[in-house]
N, C-alpha and C. Protein backbone atom coordinates (compact mmCIF):
# COMPACT_ATOMS: atom_id res chain seq x y z
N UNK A 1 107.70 83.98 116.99
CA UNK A 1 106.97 84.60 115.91
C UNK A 1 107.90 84.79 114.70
N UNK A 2 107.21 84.73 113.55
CA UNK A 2 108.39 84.70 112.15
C UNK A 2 107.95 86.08 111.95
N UNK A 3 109.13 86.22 111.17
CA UNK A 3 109.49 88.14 110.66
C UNK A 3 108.89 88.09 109.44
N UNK A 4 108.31 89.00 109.35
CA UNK A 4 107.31 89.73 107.98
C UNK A 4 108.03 90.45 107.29
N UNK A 5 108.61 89.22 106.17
CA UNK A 5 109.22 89.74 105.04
C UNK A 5 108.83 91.10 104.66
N UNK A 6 109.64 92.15 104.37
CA UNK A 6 108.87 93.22 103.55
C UNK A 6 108.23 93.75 102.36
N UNK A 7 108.82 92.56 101.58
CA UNK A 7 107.45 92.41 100.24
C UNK A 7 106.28 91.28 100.90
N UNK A 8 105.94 90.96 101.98
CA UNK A 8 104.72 90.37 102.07
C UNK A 8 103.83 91.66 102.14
N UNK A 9 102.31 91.59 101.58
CA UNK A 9 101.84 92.91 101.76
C UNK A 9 100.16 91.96 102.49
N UNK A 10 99.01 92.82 103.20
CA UNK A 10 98.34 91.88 103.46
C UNK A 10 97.51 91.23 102.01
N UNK A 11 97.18 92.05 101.03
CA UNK A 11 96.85 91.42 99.95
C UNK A 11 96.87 90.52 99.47
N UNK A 12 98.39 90.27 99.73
CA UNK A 12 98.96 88.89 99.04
C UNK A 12 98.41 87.88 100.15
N UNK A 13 98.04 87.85 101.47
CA UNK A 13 97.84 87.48 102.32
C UNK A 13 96.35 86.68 101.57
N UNK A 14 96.15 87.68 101.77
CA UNK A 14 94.41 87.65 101.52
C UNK A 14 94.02 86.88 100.16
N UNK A 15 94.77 87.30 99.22
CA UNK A 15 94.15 86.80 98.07
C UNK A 15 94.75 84.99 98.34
N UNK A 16 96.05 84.75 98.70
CA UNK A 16 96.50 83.34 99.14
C UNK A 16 95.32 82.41 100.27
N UNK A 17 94.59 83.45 100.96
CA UNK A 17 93.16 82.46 102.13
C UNK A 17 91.97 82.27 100.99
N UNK A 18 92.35 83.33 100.20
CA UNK A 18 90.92 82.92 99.01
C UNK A 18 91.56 81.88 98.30
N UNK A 19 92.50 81.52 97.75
CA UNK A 19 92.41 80.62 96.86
C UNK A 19 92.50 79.74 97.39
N UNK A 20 92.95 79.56 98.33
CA UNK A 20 92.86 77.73 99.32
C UNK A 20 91.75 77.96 99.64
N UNK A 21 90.78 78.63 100.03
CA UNK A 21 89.58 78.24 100.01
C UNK A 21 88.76 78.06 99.03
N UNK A 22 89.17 78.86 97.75
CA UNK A 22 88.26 78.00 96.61
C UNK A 22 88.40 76.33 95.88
N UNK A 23 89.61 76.18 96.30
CA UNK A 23 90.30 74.96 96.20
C UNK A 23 90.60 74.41 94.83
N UNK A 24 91.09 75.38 94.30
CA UNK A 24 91.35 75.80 93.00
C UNK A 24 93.11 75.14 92.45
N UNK A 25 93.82 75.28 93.55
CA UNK A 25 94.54 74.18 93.27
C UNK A 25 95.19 73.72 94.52
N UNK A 26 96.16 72.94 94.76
CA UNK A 26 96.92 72.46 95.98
C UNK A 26 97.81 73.34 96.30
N UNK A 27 98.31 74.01 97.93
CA UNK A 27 98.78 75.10 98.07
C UNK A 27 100.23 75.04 97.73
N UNK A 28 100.75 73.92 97.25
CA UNK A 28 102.43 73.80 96.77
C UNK A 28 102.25 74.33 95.29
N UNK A 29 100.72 74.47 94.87
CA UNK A 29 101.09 75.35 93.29
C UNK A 29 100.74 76.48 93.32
N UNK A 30 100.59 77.25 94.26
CA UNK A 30 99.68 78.44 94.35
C UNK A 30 100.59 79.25 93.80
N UNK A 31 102.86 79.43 94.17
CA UNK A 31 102.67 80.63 93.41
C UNK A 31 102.50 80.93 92.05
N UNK A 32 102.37 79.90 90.95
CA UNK A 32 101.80 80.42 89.69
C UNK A 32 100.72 81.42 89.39
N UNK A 33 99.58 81.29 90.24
CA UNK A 33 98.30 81.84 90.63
C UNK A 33 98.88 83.25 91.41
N UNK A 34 99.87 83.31 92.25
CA UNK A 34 100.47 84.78 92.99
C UNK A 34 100.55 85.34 92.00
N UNK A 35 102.21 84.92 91.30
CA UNK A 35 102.58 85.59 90.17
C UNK A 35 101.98 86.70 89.42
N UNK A 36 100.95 85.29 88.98
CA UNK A 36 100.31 85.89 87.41
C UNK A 36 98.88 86.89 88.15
N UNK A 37 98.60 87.03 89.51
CA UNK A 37 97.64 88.25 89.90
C UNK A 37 98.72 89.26 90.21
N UNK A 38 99.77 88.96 90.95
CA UNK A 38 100.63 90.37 90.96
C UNK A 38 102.16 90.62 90.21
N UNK A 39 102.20 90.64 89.08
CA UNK A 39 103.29 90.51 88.43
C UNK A 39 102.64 91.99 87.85
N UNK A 40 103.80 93.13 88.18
CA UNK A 40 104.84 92.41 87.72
C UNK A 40 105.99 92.49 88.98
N UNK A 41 104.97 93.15 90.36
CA UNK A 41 105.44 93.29 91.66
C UNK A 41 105.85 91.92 92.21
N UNK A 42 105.78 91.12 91.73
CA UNK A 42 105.96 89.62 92.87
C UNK A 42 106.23 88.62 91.38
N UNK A 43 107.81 88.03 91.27
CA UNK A 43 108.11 87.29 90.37
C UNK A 43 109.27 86.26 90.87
N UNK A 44 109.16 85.38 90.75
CA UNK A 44 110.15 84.18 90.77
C UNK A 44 110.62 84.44 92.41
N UNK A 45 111.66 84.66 92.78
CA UNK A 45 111.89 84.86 94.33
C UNK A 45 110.99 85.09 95.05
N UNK A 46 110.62 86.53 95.04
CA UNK A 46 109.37 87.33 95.82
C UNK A 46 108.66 86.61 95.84
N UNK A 47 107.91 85.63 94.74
CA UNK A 47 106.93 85.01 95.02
C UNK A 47 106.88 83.72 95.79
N UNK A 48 108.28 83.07 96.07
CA UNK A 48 108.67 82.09 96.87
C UNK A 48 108.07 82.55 98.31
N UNK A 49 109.26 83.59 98.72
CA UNK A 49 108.89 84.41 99.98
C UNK A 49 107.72 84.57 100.54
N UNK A 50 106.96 85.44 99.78
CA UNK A 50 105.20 85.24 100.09
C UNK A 50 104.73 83.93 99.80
N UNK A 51 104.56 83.31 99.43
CA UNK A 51 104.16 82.13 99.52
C UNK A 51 104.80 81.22 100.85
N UNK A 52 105.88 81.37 101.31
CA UNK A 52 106.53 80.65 102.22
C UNK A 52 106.23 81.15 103.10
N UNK A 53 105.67 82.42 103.24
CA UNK A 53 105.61 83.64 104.89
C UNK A 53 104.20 82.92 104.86
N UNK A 54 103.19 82.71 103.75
CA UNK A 54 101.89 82.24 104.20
C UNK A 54 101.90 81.15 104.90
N UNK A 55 102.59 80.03 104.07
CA UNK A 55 102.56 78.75 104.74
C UNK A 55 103.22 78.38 106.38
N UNK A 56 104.05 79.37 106.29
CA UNK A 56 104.73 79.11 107.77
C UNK A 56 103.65 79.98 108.64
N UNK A 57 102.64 81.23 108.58
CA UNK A 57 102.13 81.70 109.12
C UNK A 57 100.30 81.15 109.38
N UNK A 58 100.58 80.49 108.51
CA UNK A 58 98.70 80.07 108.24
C UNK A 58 97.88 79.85 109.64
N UNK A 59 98.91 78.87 110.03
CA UNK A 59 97.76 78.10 111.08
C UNK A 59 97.81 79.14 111.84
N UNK A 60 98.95 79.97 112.72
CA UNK A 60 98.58 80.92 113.48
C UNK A 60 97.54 82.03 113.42
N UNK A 61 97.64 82.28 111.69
CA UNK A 61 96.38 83.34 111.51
C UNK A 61 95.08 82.58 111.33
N UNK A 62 95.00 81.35 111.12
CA UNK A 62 93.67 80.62 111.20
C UNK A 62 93.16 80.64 112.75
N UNK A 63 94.06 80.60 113.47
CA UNK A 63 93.84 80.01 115.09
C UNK A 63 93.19 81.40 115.76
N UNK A 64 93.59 82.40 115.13
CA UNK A 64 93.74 83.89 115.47
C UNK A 64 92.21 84.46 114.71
N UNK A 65 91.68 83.86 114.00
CA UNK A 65 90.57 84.47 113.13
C UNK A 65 90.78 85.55 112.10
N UNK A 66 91.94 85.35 111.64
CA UNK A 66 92.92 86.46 110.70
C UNK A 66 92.48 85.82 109.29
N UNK A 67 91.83 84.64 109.01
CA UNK A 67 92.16 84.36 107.52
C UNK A 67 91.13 84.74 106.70
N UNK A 68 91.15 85.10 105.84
CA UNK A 68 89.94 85.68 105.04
C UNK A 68 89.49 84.38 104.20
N UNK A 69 88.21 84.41 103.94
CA UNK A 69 86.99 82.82 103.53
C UNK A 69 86.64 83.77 102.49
């Protein structure tokens, strides 16, 4: 199991299953879209991190019924 960075919050979680599901852009550009909803809490690093805790975590929370549609 991967460790839950402590700036991941579930929000960021959540709002990252909505935008791949609106398909609004491809998930290698999403953190522009992080950023600019939580800035000025999540910028340049931070937003790597969360974005990287999603992608390494996805499928498990998809498999799990964790992802928000």
């Amino acid at each position: 199991m991967i460790e839950r960075p402590s700036i991941v919050q579930d929000e960021h979680l959540t709002f990252l299953d909505k935008l791949r599901a609106s398909g609004a852009t491809n998930m290698y550009g999403a953190g522009a879209y992080l950023e600019r909803e939580f800035r000025p809490e999540l910028e340049g690093p931070q937003t790597i991190v969360v974005l990287g805790y999603w992608m390494d975590t996805f499928a498990g929370r998809l498999e799990a019924g964790e992802v928000a549609e």
